[in-house]
N, C-alpha and C. Protein backbone atom coordinates (compact mmCIF):
# COMPACT_ATOMS: atom_id res chain seq x y z
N UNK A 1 0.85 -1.18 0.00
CA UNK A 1 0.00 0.00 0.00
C UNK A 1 0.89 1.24 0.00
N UNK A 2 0.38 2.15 -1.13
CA UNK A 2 1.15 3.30 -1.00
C UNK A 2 0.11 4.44 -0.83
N UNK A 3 0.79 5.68 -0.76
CA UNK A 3 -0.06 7.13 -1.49
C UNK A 3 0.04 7.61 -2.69
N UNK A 4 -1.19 7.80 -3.30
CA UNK A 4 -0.87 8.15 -4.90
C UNK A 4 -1.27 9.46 -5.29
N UNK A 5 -1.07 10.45 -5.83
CA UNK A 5 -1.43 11.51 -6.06
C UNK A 5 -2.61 12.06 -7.32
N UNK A 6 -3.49 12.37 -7.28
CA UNK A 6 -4.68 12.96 -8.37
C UNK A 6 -5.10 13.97 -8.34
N UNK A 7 -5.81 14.17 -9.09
CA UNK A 7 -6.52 15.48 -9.36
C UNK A 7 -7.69 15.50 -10.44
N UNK A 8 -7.76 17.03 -10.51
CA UNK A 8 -9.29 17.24 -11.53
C UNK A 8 -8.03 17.69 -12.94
N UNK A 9 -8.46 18.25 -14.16
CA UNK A 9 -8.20 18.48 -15.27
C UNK A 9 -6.90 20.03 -15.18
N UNK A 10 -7.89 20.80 -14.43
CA UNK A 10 -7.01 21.80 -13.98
C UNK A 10 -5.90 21.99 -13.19
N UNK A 11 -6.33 21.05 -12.52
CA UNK A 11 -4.97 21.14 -10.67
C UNK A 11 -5.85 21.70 -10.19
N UNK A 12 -7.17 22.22 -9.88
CA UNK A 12 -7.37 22.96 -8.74
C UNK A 12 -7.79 21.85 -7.79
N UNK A 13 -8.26 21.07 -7.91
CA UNK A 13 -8.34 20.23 -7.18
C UNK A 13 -7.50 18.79 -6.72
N UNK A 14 -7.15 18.92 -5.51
CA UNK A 14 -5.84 17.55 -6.32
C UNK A 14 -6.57 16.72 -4.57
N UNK A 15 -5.89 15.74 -4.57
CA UNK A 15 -6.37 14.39 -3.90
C UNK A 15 -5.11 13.52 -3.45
N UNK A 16 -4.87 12.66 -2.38
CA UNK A 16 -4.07 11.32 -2.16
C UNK A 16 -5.58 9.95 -1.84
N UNK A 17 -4.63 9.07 -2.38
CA UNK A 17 -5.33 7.79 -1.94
C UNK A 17 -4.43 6.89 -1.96
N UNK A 18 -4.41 6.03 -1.05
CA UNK A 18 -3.61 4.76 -0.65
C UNK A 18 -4.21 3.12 -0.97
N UNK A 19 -3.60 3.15 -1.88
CA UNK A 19 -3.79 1.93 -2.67
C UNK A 19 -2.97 0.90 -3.18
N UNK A 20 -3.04 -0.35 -3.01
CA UNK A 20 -2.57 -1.21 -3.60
C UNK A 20 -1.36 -0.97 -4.78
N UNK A 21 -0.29 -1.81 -5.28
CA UNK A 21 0.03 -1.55 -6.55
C UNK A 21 -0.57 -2.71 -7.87
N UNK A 22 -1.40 -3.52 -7.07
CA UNK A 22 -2.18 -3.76 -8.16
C UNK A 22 -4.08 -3.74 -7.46
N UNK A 23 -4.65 -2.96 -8.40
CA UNK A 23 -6.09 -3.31 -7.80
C UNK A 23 -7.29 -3.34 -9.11
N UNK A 24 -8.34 -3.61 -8.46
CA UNK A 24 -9.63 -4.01 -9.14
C UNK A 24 -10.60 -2.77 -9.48
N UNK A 25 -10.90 -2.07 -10.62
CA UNK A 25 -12.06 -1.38 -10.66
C UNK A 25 -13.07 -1.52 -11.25
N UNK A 26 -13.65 -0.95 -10.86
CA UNK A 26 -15.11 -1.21 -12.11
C UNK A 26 -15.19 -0.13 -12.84
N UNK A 27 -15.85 -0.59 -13.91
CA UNK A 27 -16.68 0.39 -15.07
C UNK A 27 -18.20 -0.02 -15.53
N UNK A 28 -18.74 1.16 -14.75
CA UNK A 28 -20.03 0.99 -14.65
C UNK A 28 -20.39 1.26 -16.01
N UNK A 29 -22.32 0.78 -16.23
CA UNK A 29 -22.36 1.33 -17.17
C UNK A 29 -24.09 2.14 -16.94
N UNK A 30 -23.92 2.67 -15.83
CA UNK A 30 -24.70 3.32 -15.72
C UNK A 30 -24.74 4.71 -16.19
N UNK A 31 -25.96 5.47 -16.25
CA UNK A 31 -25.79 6.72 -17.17
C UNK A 31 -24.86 7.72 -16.79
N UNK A 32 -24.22 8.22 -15.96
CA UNK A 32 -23.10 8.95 -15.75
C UNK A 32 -22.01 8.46 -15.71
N UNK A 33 -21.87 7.15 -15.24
CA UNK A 33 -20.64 6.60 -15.87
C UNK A 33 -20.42 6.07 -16.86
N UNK A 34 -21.31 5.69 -17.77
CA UNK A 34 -21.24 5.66 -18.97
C UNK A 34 -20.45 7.43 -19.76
N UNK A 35 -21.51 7.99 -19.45
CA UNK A 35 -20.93 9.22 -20.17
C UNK A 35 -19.61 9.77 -19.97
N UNK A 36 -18.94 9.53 -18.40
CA UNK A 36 -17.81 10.15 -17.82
C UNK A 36 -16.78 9.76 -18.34
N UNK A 37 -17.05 7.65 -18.38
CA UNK A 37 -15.73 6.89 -18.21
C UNK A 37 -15.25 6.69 -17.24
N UNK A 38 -15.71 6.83 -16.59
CA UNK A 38 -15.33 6.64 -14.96
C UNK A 38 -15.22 5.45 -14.70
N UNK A 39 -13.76 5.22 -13.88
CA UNK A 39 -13.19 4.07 -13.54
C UNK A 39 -13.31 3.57 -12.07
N UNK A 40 -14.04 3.31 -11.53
CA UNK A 40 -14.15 2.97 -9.68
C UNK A 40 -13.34 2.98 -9.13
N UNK A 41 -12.12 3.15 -8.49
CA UNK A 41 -11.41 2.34 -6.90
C UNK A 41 -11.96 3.52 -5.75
N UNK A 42 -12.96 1.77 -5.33
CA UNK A 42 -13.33 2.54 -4.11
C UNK A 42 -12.29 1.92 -2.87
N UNK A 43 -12.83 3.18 -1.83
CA UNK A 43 -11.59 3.37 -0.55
C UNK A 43 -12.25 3.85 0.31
N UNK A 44 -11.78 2.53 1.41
CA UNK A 44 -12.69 3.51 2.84
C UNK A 44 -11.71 5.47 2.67
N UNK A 45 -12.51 5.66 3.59
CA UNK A 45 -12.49 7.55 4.21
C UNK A 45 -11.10 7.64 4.11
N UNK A 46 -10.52 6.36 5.47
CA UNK A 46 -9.22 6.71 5.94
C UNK A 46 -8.03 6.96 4.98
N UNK A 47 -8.23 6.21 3.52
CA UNK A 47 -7.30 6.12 2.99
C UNK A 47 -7.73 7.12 1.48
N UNK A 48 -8.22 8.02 1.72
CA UNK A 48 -8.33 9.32 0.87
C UNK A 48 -8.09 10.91 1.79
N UNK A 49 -7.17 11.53 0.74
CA UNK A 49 -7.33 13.09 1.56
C UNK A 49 -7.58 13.63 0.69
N UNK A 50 -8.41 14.61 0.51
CA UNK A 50 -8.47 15.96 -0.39
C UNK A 50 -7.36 17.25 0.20
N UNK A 51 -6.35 17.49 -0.68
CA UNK A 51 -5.46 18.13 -0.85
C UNK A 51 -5.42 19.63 -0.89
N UNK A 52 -6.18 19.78 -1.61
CA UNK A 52 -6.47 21.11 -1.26
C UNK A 52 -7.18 21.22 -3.07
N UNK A 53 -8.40 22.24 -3.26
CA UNK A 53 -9.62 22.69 -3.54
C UNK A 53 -10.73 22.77 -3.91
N UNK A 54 -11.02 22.20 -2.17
CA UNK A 54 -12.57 21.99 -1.52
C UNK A 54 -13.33 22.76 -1.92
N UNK A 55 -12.70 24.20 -2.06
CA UNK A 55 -13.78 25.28 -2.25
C UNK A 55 -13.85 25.59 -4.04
N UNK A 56 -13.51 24.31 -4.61
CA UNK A 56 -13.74 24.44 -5.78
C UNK A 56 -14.43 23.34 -6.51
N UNK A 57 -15.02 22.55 -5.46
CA UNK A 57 -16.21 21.75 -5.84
C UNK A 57 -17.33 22.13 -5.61
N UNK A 58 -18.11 21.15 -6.69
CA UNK A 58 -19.50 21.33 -6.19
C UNK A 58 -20.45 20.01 -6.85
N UNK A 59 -21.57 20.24 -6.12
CA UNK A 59 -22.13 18.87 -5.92
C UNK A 59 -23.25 18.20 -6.61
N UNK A 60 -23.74 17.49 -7.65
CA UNK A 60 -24.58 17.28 -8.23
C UNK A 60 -25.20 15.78 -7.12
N UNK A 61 -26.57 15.27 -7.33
CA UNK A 61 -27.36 14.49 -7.25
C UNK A 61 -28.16 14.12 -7.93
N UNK A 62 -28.74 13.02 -7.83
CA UNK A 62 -29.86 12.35 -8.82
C UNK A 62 -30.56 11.43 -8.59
N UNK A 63 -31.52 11.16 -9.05
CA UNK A 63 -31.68 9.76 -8.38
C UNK A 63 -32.63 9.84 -6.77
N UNK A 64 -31.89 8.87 -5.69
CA UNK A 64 -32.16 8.86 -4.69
C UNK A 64 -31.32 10.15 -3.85
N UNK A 65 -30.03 10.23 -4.32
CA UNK A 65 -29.58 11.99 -3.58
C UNK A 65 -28.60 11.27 -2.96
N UNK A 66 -28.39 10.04 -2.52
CA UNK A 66 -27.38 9.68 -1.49
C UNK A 66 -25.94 9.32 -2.28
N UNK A 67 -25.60 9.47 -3.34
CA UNK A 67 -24.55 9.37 -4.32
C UNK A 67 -23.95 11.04 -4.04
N UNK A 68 -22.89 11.41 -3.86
CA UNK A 68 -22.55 12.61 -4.07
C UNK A 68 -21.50 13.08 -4.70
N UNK A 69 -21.72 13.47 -6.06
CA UNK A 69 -20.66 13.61 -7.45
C UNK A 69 -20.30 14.66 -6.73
N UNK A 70 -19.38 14.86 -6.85
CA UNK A 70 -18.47 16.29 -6.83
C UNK A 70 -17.38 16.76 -7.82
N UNK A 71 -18.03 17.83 -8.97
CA UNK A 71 -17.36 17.94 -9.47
C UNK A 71 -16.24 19.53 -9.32
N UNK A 72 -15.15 19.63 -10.44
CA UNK A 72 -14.52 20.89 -10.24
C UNK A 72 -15.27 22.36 -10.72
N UNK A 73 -15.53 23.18 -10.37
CA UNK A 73 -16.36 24.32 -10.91
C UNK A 73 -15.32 25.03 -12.08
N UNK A 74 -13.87 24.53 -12.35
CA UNK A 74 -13.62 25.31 -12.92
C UNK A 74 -13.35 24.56 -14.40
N UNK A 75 -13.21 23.02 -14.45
CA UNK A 75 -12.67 22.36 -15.35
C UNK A 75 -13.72 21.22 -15.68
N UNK A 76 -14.70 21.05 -14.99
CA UNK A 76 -15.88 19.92 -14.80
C UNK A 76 -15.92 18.80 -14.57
N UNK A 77 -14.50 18.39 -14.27
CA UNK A 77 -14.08 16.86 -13.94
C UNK A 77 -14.46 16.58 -12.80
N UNK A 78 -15.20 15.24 -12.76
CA UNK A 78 -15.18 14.43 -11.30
C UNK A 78 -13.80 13.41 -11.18
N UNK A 79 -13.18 13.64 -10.29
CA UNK A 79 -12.14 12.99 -10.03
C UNK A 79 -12.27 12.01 -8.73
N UNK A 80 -13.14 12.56 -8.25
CA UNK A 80 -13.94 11.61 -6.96
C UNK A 80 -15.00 12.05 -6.92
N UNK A 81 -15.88 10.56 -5.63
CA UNK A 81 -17.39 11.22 -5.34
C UNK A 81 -17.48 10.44 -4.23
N UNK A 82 -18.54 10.82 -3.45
CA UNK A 82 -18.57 9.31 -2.65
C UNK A 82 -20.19 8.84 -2.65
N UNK A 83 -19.76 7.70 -2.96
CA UNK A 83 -20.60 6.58 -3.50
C UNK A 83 -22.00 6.23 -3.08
N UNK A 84 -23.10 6.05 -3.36
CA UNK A 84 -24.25 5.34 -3.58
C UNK A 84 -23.98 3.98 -2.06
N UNK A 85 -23.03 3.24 -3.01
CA UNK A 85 -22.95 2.06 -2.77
C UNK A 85 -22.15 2.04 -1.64
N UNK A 86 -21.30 2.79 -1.25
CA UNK A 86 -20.32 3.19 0.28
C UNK A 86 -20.11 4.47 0.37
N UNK A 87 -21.29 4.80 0.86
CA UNK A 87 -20.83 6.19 1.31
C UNK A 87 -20.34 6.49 2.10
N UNK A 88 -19.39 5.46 3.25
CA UNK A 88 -18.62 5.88 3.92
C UNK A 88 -17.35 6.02 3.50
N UNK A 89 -17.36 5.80 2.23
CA UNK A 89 -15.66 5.96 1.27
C UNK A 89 -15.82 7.10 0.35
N UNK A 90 -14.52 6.54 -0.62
CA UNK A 90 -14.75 7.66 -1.80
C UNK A 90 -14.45 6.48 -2.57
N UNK A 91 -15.04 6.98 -3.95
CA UNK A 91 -14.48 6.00 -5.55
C UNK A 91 -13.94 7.29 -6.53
N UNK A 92 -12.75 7.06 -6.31
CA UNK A 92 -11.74 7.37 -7.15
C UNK A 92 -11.91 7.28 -8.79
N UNK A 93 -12.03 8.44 -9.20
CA UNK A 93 -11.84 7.54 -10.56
C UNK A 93 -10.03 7.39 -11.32
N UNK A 94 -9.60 6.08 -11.37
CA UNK A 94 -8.47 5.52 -11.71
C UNK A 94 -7.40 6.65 -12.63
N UNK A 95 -8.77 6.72 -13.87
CA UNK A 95 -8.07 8.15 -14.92
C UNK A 95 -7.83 9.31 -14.26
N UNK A 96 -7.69 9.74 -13.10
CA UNK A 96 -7.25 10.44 -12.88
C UNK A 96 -6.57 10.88 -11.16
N UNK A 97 -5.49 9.82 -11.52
CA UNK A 97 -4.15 9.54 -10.90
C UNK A 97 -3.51 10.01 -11.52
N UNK A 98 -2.25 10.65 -11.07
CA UNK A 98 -1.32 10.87 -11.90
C UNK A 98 -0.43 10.44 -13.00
N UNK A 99 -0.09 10.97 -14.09
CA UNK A 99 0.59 9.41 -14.88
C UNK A 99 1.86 8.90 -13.96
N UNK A 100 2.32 7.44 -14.50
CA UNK A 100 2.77 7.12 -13.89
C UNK A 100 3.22 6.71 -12.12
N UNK A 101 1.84 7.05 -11.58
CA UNK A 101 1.55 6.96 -10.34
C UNK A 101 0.38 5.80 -10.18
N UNK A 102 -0.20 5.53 -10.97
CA UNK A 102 -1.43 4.93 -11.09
C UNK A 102 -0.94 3.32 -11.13
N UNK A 103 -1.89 2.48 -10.13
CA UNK A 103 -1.80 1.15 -9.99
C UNK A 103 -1.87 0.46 -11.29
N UNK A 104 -1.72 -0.94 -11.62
CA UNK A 104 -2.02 -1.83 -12.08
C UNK A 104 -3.32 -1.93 -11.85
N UNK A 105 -4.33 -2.48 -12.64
CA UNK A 105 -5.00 -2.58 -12.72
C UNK A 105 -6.44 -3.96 -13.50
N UNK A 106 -6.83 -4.03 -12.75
CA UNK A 106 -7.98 -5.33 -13.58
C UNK A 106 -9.13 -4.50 -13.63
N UNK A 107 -10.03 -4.31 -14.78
CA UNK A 107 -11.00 -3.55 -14.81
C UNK A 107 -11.89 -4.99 -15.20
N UNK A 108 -13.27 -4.37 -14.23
CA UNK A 108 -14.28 -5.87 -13.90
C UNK A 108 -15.87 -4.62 -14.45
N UNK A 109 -16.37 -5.10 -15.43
CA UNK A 109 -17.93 -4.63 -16.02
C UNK A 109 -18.77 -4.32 -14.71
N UNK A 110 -19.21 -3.63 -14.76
CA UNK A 110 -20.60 -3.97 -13.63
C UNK A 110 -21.76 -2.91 -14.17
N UNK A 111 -22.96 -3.75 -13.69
CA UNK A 111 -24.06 -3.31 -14.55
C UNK A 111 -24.68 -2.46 -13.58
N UNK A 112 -24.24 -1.27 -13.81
CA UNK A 112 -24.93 0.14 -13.09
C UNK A 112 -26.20 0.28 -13.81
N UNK A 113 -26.90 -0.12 -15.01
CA UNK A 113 -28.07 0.14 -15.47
C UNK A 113 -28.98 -0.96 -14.82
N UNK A 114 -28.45 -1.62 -13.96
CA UNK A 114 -29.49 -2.33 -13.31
C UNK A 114 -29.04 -2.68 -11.52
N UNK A 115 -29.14 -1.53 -11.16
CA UNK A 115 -27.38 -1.23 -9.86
C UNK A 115 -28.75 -1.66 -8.80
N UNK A 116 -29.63 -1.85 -8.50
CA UNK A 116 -30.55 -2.48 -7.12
C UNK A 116 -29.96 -3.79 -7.34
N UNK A 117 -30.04 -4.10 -8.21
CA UNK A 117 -29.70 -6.08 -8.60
C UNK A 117 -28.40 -6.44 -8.50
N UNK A 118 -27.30 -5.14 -8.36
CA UNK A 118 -25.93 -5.54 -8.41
C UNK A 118 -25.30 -4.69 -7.83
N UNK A 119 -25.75 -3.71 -6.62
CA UNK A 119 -24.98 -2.87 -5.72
C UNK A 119 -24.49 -3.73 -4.89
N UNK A 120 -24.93 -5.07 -4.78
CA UNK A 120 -24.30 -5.68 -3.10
C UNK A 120 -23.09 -6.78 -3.34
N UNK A 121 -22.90 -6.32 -4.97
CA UNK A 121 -21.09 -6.54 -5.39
C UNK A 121 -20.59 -5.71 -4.63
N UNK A 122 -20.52 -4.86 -4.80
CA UNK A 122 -19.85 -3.04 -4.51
C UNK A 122 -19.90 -2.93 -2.94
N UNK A 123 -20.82 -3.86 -2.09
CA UNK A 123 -20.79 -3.00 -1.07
C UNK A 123 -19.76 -3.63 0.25
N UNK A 124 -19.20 -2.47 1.18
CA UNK A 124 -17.90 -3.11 1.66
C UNK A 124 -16.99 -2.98 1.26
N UNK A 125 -16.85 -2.40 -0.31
CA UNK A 125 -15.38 -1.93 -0.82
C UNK A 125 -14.52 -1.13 -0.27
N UNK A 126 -15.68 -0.11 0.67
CA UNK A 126 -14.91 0.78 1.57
C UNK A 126 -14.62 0.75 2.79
N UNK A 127 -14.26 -0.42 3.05
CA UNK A 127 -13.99 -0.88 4.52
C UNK A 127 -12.56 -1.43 4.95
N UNK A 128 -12.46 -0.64 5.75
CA UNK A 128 -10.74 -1.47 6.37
C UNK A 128 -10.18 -2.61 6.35
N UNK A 129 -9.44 -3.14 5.91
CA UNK A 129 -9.00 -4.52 6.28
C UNK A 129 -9.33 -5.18 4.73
């Protein structure tokens, strides 16, 4: 387990997360992650910091409301959110690690267009141990 460094498109927002050097994400294919590309590694709390600019997010919902995208106000990237499915973590999205900072990786399908029937893959990803 290391710390890896990310961010949004701009730098205004940048991030650590401590992760594996090889790990598992998903690619949903639900309607915003479909559109984004968004790559999952989710992470309990402990092992994410936001770096510095908080005050340059902001927050979309949908749905049920308990998903909370956060994107950059200045560049529109979500680079994290925390999750539907663990909201006591964050899910990272992979693409945007730094180059060459970014784990190995196995990318695993999961069917976000039918996510009641297949959230309780996902759930627990963000838990210690």
């Amino acid at each position: 387990m290391r710390w890896r460094k990310g961010g949004c498109h701009c730098g205004s927002v940048r991030f650590e997360v401590e992760c594996e050097d090889r790990v598992s994400v998903e690619a949903c294919n639900c309607s915003i992650c479909r559109m984004t590309g968004f790559l999952h590694l989710i992470v309990p709390a402990s092992r994410f910091r936001l770096i510095s600019g908080k005050d340059q997010l902001t927050e979309y919902t949908f749905n049920t409301g308990v998903a909370k995208h956060l994107f950059c106000k200045r560049c529109g990237v979500k680079s994290f959110y925390a999750p539907r499915s663990n909201p006591d973590g964050f899910s990272v999205n992979l693409r945007c690690l730094d180059e060459g900072d970014r784990p190995q990786a196995e990318i695993r399908e999961f069917d976000g267009q039918n996510w009641e029937a297949n959230a309780g893959r996902l759930a627990g990803l963000s838990k210690d141990g």
